[in-house]
Protein backbone atom coordinates (compact mmCIF):
# COMPACT_ATOMS: atom_id res chain seq x y z
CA UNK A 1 -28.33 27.06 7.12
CA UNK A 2 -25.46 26.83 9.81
CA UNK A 3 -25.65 23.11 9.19
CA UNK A 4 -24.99 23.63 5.87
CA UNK A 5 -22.25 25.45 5.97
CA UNK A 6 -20.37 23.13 8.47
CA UNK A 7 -21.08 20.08 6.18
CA UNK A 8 -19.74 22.41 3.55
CA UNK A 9 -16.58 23.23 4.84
CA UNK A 10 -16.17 19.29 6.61
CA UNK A 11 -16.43 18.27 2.97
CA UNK A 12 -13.93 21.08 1.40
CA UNK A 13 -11.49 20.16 4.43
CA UNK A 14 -11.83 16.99 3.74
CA UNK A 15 -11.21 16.92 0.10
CA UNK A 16 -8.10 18.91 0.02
CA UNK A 17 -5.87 16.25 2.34
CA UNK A 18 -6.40 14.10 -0.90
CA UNK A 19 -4.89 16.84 -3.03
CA UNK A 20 -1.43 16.42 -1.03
CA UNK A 21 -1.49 13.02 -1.63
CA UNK A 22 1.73 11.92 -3.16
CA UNK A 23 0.99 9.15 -5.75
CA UNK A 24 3.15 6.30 -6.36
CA UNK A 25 3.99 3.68 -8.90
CA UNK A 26 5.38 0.26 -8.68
CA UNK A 27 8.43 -0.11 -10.94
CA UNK A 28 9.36 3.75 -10.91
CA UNK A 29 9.22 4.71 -7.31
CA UNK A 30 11.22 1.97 -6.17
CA UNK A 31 12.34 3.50 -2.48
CA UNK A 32 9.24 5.42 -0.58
CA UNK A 33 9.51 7.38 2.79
CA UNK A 34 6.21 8.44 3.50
CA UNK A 35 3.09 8.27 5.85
CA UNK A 36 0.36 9.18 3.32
CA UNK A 37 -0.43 9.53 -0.53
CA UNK A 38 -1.16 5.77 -2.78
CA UNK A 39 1.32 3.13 -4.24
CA UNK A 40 -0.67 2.06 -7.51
CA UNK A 41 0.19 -0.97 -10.20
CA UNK A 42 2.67 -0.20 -13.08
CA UNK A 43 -0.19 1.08 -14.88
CA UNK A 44 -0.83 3.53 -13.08
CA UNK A 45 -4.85 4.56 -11.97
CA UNK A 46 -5.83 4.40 -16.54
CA UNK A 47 -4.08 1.20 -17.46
CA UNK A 48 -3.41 -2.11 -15.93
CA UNK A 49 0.14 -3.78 -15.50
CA UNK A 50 1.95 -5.32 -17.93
CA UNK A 51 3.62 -8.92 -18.69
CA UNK A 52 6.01 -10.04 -16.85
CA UNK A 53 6.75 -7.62 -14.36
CA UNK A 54 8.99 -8.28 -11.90
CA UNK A 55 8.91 -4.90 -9.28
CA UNK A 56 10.07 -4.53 -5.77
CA UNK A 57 9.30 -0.92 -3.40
CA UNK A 58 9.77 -0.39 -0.18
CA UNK A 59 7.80 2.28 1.98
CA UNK A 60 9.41 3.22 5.13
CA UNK A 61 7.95 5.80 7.79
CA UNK A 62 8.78 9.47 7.31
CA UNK A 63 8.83 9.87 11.06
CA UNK A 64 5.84 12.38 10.86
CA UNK A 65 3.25 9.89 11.84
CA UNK A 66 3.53 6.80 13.54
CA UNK A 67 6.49 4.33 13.22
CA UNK A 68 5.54 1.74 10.93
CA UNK A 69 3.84 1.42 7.51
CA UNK A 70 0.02 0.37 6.99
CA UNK A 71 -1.15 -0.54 3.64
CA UNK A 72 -5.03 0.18 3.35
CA UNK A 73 -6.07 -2.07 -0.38
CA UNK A 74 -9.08 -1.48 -1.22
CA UNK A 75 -9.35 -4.58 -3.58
CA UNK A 76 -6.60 -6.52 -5.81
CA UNK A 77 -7.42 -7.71 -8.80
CA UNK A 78 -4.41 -9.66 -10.48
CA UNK A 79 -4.59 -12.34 -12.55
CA UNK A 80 -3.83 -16.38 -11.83
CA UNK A 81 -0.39 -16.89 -12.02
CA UNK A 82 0.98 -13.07 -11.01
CA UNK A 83 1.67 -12.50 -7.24
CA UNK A 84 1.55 -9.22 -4.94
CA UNK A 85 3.50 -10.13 -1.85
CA UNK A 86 4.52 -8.35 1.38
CA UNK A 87 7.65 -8.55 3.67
CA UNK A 88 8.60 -6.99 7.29
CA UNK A 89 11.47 -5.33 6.43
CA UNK A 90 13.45 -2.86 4.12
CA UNK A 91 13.95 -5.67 1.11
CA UNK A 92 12.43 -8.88 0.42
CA UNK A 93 14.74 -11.05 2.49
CA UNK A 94 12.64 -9.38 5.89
CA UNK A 95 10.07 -11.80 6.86
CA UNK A 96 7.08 -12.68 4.74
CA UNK A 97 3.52 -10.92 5.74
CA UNK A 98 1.40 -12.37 3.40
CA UNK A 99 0.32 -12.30 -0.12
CA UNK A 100 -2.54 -11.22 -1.89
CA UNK A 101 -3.34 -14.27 -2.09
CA UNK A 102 -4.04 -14.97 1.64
CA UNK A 103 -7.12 -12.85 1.43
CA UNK A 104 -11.04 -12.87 -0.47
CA UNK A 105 -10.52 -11.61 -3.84
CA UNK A 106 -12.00 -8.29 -4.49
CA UNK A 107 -12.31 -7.08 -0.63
CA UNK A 108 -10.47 -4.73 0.97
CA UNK A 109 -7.27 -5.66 3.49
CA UNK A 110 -4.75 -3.92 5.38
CA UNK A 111 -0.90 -4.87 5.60
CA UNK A 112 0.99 -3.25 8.25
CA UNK A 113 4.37 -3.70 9.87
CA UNK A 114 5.24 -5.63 13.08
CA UNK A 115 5.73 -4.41 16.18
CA UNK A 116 9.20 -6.71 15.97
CA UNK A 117 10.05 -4.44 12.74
CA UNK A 118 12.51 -1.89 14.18
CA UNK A 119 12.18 0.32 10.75
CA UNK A 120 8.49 -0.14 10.25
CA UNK A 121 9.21 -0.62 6.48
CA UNK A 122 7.38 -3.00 4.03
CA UNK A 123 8.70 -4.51 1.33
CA UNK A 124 6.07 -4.98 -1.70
CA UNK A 125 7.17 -7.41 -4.16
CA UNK A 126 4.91 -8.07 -7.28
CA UNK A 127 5.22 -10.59 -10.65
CA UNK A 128 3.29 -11.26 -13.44
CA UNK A 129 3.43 -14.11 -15.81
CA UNK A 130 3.11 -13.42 -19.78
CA UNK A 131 -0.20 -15.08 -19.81
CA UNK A 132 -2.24 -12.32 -19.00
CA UNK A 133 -3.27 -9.28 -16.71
CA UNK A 134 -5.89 -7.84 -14.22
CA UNK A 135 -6.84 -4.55 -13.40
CA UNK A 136 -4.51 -4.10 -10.94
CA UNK A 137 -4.17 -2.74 -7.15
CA UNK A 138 -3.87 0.53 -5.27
CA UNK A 139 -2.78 0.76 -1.52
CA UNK A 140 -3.51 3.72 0.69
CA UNK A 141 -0.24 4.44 2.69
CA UNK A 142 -0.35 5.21 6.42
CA UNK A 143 1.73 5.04 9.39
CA UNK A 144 0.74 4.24 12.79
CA UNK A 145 2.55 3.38 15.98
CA UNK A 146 3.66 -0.38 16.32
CA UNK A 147 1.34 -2.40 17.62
CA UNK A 148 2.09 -3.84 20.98
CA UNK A 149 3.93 -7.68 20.95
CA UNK A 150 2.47 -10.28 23.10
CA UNK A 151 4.20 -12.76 24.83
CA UNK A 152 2.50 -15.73 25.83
């Protein structure tokens, strides 16, 4: 019974954090400063983006936890010719992460800031083409502390 009640209340605890999630969307929130909550597609988490979209956000630590951004995807699904790309900075002349691209279609990656990123922002930067859409993408938003720069 004690058991019970435990996994009860791990579960209730749990479950609440997501309920002070902040929830974001590409192409309205355009400037985010914030260490939890989700950045979703333009179409929020009942629709998929539109045509020829061309959206730019940038998350930025709130200072609460950790010092630079981590984006937690747990797939992408965007369609040939539309791009979902990532830069090390606070706009999208900072140094280029990666794309969506870069990784397995339909598994989950993490983006994070660079240790050499003094503002531990990133810089999302998405297009579509007019020749269709996928389902879209949501990111988890974290922050952690900067990962520790190796010189060789």
């Amino acid at each position: 019974m004690t058991k019970n009640i435990y996994t009860f209340l791990i579960a209730f605890f749990f479950s609440l954090s997501f309920l002070s999630a902040q929830t974001y969307i590409m192409g309205t929130d355009t400037d985010i400063t914030d260490c939890s909550g989700f950045i979703l597609d333009s179409g929020g988490s009942t629709d998929t983006y539109g045509p020829n979209e061309n959206l730019t956000t940038t998350i930025c630590p709130d200072g609460a936890a950790g010092t630079h951004v981590q984006l937690v995807f747990s797939a992408v699904d965007i369609a040939a010719g539309d791009a979902l790309c990532f830069f090390d900075g606070p706009d999208a002349t900072a140094p280029p992460l990666s794309c969506a691209a870069d990784f397995d279609a339909g598994n989950p990656f993490i983006v994070q800031a660079t240790a050499v990123n003094p503002g531990g922002c990133i810089t999302v930067v998405f297009t579509s083409d007019g020749t269709g859409e996928g389902n879209g993408y949501s990111a988890d938003i974290n922050c952690i502390a900067a990962c520790q720069t190796i010189l060789a």
